[in-house]
N, C-alpha and C. Protein backbone atom coordinates (compact mmCIF):
# COMPACT_ATOMS: atom_id res chain seq x y z
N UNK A 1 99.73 186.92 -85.69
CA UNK A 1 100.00 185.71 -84.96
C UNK A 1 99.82 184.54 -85.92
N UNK A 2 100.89 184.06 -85.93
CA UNK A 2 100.61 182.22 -86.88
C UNK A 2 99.92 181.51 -85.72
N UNK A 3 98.96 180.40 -86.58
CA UNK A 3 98.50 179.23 -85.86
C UNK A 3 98.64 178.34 -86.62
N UNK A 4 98.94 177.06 -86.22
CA UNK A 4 99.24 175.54 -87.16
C UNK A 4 97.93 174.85 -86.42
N UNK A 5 97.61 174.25 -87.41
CA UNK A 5 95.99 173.41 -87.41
C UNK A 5 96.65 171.81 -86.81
N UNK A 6 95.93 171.67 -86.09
CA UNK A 6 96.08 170.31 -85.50
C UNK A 6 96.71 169.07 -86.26
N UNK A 7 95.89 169.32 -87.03
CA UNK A 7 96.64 167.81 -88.13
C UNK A 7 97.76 168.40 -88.49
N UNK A 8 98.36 169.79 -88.81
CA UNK A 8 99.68 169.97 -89.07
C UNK A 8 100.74 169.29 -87.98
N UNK A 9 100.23 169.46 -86.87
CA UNK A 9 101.28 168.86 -85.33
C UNK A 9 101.38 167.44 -85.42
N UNK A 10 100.52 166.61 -85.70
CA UNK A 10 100.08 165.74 -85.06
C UNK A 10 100.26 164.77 -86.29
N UNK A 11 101.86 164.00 -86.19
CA UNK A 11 102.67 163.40 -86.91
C UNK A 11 102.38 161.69 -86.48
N UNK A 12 102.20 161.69 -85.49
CA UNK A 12 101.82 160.19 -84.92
C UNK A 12 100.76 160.40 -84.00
N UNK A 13 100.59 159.11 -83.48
CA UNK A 13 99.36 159.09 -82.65
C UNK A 13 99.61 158.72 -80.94
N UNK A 14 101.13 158.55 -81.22
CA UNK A 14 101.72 158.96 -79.70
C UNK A 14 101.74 160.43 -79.50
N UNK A 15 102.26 161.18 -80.22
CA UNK A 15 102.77 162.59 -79.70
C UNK A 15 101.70 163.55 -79.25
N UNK A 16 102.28 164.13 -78.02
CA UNK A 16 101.41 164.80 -77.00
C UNK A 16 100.97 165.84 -77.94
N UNK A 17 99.93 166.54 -77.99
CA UNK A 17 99.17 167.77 -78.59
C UNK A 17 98.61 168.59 -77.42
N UNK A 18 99.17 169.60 -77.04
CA UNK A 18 98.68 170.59 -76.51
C UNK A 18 98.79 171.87 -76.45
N UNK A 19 97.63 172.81 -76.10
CA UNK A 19 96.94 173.67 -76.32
C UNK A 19 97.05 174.74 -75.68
N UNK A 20 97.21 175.92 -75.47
CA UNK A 20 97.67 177.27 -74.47
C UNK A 20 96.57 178.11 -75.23
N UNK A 21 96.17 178.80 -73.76
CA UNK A 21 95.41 180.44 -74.61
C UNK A 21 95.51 181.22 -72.66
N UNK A 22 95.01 182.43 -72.86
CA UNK A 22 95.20 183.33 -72.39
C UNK A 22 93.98 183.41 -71.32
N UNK A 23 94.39 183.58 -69.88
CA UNK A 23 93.28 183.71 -68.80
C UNK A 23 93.55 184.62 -67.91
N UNK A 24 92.39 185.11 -67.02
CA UNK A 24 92.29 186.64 -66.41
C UNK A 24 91.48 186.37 -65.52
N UNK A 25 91.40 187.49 -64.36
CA UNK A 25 90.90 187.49 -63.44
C UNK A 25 90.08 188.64 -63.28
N UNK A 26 90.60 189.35 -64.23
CA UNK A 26 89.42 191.16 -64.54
C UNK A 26 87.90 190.32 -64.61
N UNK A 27 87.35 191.07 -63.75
CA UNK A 27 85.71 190.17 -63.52
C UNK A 27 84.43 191.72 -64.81
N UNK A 28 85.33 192.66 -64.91
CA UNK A 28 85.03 193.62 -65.88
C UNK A 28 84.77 192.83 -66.94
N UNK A 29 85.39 192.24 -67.63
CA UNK A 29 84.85 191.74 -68.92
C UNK A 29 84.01 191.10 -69.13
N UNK A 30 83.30 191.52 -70.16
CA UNK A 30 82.04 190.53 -70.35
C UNK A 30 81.81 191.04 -72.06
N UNK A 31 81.22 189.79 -72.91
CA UNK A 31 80.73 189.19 -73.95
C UNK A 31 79.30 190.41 -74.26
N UNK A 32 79.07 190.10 -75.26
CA UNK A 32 77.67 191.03 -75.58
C UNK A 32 76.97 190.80 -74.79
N UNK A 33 76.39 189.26 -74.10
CA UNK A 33 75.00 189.51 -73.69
C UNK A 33 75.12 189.09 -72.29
N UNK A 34 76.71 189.69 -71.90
CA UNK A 34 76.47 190.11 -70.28
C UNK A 34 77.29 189.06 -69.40
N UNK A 35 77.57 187.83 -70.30
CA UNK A 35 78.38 186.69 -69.43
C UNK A 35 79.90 187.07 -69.61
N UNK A 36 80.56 186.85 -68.64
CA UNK A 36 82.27 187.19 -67.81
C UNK A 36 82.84 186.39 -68.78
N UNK A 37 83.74 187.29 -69.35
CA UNK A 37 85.18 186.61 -70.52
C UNK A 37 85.63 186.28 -69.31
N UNK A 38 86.33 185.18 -69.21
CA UNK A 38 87.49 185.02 -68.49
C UNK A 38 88.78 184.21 -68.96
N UNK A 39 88.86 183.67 -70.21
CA UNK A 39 89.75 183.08 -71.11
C UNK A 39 89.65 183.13 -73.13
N UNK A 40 90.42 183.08 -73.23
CA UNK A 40 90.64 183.38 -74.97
C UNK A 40 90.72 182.07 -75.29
N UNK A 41 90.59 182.40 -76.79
CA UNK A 41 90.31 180.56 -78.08
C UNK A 41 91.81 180.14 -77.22
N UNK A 42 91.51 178.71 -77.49
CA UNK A 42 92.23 177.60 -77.19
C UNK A 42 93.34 177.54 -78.96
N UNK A 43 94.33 177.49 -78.57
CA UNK A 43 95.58 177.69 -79.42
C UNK A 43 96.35 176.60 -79.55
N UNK A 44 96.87 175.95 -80.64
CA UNK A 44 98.05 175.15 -80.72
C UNK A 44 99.34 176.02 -80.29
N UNK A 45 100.01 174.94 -78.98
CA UNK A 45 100.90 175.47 -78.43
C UNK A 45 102.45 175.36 -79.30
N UNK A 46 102.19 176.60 -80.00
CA UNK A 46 103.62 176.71 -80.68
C UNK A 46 104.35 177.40 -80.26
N UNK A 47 105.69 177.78 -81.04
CA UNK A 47 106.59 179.27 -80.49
C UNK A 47 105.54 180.38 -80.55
N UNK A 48 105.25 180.79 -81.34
CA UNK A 48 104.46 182.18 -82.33
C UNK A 48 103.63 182.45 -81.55
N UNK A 49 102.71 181.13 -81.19
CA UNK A 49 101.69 181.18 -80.34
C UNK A 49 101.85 182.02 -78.74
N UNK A 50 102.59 181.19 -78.13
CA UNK A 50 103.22 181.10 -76.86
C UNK A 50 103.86 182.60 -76.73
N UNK A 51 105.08 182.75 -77.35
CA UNK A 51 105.36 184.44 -77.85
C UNK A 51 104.11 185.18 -77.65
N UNK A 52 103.38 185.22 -78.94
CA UNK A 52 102.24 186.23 -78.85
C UNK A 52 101.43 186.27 -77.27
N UNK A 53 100.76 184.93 -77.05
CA UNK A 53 99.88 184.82 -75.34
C UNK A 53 101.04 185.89 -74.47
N UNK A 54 102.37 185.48 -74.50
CA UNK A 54 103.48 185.65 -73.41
C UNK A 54 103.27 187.48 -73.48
N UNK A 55 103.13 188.34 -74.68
CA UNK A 55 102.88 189.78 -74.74
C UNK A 55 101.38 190.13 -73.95
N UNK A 56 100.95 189.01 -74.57
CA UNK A 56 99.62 189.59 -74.05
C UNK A 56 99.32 189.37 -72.38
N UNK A 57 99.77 188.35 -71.82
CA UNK A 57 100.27 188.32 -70.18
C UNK A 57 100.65 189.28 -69.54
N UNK A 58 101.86 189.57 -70.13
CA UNK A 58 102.74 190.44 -69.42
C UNK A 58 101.96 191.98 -69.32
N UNK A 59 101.39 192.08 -70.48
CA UNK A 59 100.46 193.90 -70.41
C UNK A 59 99.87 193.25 -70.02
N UNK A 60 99.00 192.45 -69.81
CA UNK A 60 98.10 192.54 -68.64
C UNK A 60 98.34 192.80 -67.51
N UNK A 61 99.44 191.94 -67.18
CA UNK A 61 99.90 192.02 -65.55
C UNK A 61 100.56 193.14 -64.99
N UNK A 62 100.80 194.06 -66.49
CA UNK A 62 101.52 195.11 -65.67
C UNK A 62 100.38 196.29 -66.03
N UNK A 63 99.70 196.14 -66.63
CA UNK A 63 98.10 197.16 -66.09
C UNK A 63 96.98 196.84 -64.85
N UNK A 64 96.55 195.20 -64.98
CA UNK A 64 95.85 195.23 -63.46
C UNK A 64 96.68 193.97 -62.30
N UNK A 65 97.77 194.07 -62.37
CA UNK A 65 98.77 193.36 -61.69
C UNK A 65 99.09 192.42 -61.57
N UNK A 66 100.12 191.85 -60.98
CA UNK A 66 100.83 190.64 -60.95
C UNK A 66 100.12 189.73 -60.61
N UNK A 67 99.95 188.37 -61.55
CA UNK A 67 98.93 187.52 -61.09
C UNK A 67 97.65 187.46 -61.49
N UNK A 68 97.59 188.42 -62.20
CA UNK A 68 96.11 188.93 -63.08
C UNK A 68 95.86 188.05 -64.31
N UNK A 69 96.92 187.84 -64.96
CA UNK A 69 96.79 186.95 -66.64
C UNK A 69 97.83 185.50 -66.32
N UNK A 70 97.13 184.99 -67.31
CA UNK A 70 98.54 183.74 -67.06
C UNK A 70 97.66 182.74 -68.47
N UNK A 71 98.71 181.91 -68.87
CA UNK A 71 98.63 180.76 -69.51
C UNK A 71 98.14 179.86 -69.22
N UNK A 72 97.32 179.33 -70.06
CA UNK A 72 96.64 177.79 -68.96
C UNK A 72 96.84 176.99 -70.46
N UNK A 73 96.96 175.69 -69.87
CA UNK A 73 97.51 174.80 -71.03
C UNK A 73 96.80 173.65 -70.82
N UNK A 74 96.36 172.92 -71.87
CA UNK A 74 95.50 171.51 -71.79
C UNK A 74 96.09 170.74 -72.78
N UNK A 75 96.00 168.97 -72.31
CA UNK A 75 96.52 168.33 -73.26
C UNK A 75 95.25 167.83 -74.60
N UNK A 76 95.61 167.55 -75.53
CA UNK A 76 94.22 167.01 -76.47
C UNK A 76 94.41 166.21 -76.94
């Protein structure tokens, strides 16, 4: 997966910068010391990026079902 570093995007100080990563509803996951994953690193929203999250959605949703994974996006 490519990632572009913030200051690579961020050509002026108008242009919107925002961010996509990957979220779930599997209450199964959990971190070493016991607290619930429920979202992945925060990503510059590129193609590559977006692509890659978009694979990782879709197997999710089609192992614990529709509605299970999805994209969440923030502006920065």
């Amino acid at each position: 997966m490519t990632t572009v570093k913030h200051s690579e995007l961020q050509n002026s100080t108008s242009k919107r910068i925002v961010e996509i990563r990957a979220a779930w509803s599997i209450a199964e996951r959990t971190d070493p010391t016991g607290r619930l994953i429920y979202a992945g690193f925060w990503l510059p929203d590129t193609r590559a990026n977006r692509s890659a999250l978009g694979a990782v959605i879709e197997t999710g949703n089609d192992v614990y079902g529709v509605g299970t994974h999805w994209i969440e996006e923030r502006e920065v």
